[in-house]
PDB file of N, CA and C in Angstrom:
ATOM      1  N   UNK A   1       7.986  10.739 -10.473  1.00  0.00           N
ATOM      2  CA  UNK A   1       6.969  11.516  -9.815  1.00  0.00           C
ATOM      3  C   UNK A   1       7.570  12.139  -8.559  1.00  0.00           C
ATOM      4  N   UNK A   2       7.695  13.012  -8.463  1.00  0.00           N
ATOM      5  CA  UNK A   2       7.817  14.177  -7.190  1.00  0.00           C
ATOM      6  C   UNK A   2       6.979  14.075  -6.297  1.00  0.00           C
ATOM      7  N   UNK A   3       7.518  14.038  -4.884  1.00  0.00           N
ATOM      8  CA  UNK A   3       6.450  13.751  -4.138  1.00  0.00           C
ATOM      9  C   UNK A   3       7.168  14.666  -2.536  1.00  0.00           C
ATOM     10  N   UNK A   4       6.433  15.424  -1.791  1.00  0.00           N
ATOM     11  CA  UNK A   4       7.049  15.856  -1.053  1.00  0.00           C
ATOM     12  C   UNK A   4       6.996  15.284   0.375  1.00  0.00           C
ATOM     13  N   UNK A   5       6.420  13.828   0.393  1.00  0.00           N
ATOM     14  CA  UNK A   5       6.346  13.330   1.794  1.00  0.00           C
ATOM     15  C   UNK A   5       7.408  12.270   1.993  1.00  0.00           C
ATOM     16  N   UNK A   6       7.801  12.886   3.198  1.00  0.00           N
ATOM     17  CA  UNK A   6       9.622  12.189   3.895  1.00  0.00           C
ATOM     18  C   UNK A   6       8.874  10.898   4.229  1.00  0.00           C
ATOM     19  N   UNK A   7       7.874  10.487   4.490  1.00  0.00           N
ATOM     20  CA  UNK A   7       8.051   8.653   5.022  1.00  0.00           C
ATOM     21  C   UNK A   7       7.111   8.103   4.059  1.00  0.00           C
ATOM     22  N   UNK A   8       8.745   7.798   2.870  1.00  0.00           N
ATOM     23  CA  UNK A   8       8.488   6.702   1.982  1.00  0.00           C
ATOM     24  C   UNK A   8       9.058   5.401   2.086  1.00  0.00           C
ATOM     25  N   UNK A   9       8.307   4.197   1.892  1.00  0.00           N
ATOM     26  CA  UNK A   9       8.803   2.594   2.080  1.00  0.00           C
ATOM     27  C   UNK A   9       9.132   2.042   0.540  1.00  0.00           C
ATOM     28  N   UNK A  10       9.848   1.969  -0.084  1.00  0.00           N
ATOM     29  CA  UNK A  10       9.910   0.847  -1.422  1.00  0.00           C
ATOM     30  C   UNK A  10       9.568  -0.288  -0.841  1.00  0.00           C
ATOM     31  N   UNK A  11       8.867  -0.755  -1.808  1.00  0.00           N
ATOM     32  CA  UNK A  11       8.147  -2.466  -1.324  1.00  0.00           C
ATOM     33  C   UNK A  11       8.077  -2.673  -2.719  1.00  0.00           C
ATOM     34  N   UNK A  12       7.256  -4.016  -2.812  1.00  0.00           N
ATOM     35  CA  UNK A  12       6.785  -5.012  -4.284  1.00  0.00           C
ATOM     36  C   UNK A  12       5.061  -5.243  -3.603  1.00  0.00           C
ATOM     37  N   UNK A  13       4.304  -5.101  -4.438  1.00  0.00           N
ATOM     38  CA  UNK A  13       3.301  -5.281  -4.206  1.00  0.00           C
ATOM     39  C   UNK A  13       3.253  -6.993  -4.129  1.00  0.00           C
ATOM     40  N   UNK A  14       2.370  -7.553  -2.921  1.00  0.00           N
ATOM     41  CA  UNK A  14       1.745  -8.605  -2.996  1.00  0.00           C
ATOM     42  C   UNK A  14       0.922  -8.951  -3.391  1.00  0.00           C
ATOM     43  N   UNK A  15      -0.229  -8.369  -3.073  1.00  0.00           N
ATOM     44  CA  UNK A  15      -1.852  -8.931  -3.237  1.00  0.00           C
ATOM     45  C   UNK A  15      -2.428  -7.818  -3.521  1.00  0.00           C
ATOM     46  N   UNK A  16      -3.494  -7.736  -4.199  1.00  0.00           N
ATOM     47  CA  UNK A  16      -4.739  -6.818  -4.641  1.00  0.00           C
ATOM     48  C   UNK A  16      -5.868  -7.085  -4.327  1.00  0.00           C
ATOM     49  N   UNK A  17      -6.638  -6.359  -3.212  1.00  0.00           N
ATOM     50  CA  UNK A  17      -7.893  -7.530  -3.541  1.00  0.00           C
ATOM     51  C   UNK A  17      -8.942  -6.490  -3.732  1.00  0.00           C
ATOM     52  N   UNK A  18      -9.943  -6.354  -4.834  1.00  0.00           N
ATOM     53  CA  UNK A  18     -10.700  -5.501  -5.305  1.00  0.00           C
ATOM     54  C   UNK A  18     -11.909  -5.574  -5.123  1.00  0.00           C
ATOM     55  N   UNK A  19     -13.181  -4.662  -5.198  1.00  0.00           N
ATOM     56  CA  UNK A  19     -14.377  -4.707  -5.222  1.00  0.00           C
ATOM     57  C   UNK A  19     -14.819  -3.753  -6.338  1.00  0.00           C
ATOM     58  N   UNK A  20     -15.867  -3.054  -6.597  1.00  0.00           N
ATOM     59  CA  UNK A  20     -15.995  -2.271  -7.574  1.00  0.00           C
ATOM     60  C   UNK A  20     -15.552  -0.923  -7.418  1.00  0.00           C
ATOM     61  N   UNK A  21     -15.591  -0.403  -6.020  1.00  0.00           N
ATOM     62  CA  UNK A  21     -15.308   0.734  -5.564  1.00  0.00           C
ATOM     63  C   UNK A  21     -13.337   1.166  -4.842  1.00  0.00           C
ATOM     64  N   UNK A  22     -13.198   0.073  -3.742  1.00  0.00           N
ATOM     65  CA  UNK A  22     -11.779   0.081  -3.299  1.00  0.00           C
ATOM     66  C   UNK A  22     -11.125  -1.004  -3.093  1.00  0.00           C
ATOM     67  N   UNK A  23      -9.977  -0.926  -3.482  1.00  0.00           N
ATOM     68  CA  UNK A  23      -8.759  -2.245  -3.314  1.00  0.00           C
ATOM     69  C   UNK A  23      -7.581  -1.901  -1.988  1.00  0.00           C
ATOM     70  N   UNK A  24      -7.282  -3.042  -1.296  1.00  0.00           N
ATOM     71  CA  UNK A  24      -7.056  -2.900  -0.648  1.00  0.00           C
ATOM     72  C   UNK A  24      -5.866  -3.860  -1.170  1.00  0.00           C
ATOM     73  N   UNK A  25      -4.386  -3.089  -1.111  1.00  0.00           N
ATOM     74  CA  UNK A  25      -3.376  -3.044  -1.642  1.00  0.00           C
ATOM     75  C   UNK A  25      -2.366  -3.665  -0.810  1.00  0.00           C
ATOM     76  N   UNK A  26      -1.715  -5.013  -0.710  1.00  0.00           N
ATOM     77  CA  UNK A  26      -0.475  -5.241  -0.027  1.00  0.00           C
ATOM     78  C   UNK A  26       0.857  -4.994  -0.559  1.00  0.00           C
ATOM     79  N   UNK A  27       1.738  -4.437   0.272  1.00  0.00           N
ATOM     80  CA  UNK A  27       3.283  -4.173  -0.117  1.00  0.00           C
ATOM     81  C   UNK A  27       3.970  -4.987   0.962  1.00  0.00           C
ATOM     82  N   UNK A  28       4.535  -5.873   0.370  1.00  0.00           N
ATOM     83  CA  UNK A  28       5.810  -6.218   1.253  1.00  0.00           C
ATOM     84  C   UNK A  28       6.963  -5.205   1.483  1.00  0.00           C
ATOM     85  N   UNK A  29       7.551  -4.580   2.539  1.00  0.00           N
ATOM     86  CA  UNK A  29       8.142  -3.954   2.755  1.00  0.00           C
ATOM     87  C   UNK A  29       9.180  -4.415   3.332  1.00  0.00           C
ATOM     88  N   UNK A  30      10.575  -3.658   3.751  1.00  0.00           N
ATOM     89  CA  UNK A  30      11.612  -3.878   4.862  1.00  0.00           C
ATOM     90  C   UNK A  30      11.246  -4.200   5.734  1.00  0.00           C
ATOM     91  N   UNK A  31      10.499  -3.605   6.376  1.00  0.00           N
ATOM     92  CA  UNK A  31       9.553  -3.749   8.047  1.00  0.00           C
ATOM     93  C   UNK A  31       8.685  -4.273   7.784  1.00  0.00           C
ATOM     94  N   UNK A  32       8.317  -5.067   6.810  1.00  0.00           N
ATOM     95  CA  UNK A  32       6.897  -5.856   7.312  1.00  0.00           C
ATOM     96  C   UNK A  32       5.984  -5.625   5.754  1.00  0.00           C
ATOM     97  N   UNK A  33       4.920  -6.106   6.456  1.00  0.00           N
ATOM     98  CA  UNK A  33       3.972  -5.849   4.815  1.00  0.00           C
ATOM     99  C   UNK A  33       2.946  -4.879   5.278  1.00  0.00           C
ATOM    100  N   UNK A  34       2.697  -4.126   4.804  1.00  0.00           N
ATOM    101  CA  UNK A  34       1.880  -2.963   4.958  1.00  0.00           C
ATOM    102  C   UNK A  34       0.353  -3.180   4.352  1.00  0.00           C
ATOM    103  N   UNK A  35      -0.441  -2.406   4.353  1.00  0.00           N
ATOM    104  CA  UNK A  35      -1.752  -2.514   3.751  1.00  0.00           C
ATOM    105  C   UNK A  35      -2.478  -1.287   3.281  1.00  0.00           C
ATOM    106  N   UNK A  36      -2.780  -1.080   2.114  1.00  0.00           N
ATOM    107  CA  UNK A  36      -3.206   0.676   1.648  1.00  0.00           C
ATOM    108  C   UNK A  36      -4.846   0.464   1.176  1.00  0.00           C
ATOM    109  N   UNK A  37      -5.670   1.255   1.443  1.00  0.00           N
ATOM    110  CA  UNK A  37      -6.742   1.055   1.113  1.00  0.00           C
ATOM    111  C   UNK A  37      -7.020   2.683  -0.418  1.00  0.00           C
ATOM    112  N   UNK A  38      -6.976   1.868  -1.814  1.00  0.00           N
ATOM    113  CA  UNK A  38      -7.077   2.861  -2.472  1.00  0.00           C
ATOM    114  C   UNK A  38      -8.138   2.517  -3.127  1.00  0.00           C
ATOM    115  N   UNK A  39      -8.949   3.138  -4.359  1.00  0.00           N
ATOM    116  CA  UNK A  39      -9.482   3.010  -5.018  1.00  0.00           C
ATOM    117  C   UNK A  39      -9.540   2.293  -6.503  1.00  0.00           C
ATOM    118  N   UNK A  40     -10.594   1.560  -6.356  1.00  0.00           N
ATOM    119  CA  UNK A  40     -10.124   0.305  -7.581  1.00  0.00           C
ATOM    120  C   UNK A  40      -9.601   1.449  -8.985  1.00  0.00           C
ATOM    121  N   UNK A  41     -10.522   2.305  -9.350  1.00  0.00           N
ATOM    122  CA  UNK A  41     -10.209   2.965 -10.448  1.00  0.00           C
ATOM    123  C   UNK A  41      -8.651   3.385 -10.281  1.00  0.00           C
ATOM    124  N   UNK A  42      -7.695   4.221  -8.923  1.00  0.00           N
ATOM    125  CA  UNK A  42      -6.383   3.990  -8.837  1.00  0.00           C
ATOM    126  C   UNK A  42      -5.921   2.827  -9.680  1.00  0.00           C
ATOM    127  N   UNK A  43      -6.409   1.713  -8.530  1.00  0.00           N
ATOM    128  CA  UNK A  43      -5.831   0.661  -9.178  1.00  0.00           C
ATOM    129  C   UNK A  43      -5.285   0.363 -10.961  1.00  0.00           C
ATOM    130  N   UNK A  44      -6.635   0.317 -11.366  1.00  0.00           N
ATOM    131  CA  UNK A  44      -6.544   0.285 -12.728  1.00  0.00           C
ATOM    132  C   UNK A  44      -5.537   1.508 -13.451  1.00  0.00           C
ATOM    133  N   UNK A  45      -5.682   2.585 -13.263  1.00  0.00           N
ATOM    134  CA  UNK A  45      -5.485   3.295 -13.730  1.00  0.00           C
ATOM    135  C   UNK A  45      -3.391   3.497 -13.888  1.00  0.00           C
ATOM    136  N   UNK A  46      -3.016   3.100 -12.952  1.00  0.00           N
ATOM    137  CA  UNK A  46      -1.239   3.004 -12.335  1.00  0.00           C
ATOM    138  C   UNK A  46      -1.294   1.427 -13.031  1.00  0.00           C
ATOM    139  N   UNK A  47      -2.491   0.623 -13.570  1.00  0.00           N
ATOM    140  CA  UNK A  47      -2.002  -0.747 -13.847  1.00  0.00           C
ATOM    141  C   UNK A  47      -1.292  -1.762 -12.768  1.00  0.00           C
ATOM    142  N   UNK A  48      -1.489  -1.755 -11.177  1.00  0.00           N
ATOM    143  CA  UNK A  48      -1.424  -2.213 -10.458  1.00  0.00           C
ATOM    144  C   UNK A  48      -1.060  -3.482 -10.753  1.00  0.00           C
ATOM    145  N   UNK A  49      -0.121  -4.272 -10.596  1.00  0.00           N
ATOM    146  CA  UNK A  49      -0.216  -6.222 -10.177  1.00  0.00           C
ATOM    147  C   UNK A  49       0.663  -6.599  -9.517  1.00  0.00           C
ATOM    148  N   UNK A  50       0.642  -8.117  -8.962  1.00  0.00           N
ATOM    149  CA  UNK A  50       1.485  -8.655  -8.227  1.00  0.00           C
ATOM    150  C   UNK A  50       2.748  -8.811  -8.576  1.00  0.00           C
ATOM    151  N   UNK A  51       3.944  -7.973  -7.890  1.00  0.00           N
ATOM    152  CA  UNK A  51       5.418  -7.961  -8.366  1.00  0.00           C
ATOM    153  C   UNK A  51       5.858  -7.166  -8.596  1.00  0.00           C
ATOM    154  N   UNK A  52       4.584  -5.608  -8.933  1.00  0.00           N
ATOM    155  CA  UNK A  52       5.254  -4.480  -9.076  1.00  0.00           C
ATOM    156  C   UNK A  52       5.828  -3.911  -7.825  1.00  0.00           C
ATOM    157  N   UNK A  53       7.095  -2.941  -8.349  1.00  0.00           N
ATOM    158  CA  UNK A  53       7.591  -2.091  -7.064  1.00  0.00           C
ATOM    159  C   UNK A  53       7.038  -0.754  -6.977  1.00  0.00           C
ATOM    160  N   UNK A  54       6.877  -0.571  -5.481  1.00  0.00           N
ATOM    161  CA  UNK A  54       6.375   0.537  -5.549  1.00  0.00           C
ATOM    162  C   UNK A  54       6.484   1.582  -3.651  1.00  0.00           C
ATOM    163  N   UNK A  55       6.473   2.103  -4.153  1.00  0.00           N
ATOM    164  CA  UNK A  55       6.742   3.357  -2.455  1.00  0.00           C
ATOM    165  C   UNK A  55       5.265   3.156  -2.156  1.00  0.00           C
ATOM    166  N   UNK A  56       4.914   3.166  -0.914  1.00  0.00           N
ATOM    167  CA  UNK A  56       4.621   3.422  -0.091  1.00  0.00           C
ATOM    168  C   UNK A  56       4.455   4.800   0.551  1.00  0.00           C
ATOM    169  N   UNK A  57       3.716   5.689   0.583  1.00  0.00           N
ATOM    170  CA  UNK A  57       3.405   7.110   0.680  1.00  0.00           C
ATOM    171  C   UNK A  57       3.066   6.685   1.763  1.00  0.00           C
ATOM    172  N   UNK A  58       3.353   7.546   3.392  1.00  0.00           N
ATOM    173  CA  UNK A  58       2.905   7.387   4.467  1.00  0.00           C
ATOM    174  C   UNK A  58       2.402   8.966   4.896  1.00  0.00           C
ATOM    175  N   UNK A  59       1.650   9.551   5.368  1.00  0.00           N
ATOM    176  CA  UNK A  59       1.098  10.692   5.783  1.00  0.00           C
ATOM    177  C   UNK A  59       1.029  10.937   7.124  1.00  0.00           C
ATOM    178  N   UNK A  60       1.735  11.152   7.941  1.00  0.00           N
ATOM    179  CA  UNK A  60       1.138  10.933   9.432  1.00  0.00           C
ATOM    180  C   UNK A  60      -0.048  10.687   9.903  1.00  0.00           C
ATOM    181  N   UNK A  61      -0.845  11.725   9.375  1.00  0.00           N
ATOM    182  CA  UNK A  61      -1.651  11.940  10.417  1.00  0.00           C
ATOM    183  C   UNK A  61      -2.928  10.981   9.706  1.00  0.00           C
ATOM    184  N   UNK A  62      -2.616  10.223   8.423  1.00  0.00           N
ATOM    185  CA  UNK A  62      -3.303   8.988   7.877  1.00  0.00           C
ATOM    186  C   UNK A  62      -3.151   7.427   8.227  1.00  0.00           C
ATOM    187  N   UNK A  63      -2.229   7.222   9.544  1.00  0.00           N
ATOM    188  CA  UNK A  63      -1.616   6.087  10.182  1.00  0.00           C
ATOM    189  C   UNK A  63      -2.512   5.533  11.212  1.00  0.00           C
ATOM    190  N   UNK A  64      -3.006   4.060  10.673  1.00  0.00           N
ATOM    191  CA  UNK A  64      -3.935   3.317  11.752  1.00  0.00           C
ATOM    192  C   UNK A  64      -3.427   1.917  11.797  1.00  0.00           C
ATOM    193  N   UNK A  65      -2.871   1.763  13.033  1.00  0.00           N
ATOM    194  CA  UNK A  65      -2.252   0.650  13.666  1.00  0.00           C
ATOM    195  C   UNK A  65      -2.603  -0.118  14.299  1.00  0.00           C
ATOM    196  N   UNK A  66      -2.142  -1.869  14.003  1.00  0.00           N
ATOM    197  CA  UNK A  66      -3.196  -3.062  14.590  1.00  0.00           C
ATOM    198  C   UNK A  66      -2.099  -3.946  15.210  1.00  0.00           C
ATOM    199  N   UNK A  67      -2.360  -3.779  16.536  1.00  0.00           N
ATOM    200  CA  UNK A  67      -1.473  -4.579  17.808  1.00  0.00           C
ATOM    201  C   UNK A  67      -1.342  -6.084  16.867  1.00  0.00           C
ATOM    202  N   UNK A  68      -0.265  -6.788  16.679  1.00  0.00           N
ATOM    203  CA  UNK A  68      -0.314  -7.877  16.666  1.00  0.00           C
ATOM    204  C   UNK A  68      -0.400  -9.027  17.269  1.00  0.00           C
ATOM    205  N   UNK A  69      -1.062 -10.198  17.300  1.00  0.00           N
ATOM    206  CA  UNK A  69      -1.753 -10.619  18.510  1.00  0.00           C
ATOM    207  C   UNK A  69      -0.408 -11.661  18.636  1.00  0.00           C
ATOM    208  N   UNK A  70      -0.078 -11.878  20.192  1.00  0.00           N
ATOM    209  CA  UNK A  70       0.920 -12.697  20.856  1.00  0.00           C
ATOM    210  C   UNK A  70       1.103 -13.674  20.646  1.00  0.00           C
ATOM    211  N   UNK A  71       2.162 -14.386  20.472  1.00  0.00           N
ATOM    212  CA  UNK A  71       1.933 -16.047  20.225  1.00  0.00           C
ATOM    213  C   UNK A  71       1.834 -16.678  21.910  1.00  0.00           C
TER     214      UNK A  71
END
């Protein structure tokens, strides 16, 4: 698949966790584990599960970031 956005991550998916409407998708990544909020039908549809590899599509101006709290 062709894709024309420069900030891509390869990861393995971790976790899926679904409702009827959106899944909210973990990738373990290089930098960390990320979190994608897509749509369950996505889901299904790419056949989503734990172990697959997969990029990480980042969009700029779709980036919302959560301070991690201090030990």
């Amino acid at each position: 698949m062709e894709q024309s956005i420069r900030n891509q991550l390869p990861g393995k998916v971790k976790n899926i966790i679904s409702d009827k409407v959106l899944s909210e998708v973990i990738v373990e990544t290089s930098i960390g584990d990320v979190a994608s909020v897509i749509t369950t039908r996505s889901v299904e549809e790419m056949k989503l599960k734990n172990g697959d590899e997969v990029f990480v599509l980042v969009k700029a101006t779709n980036v919302s970031l959560r301070m991690r709290p201090k030990s």
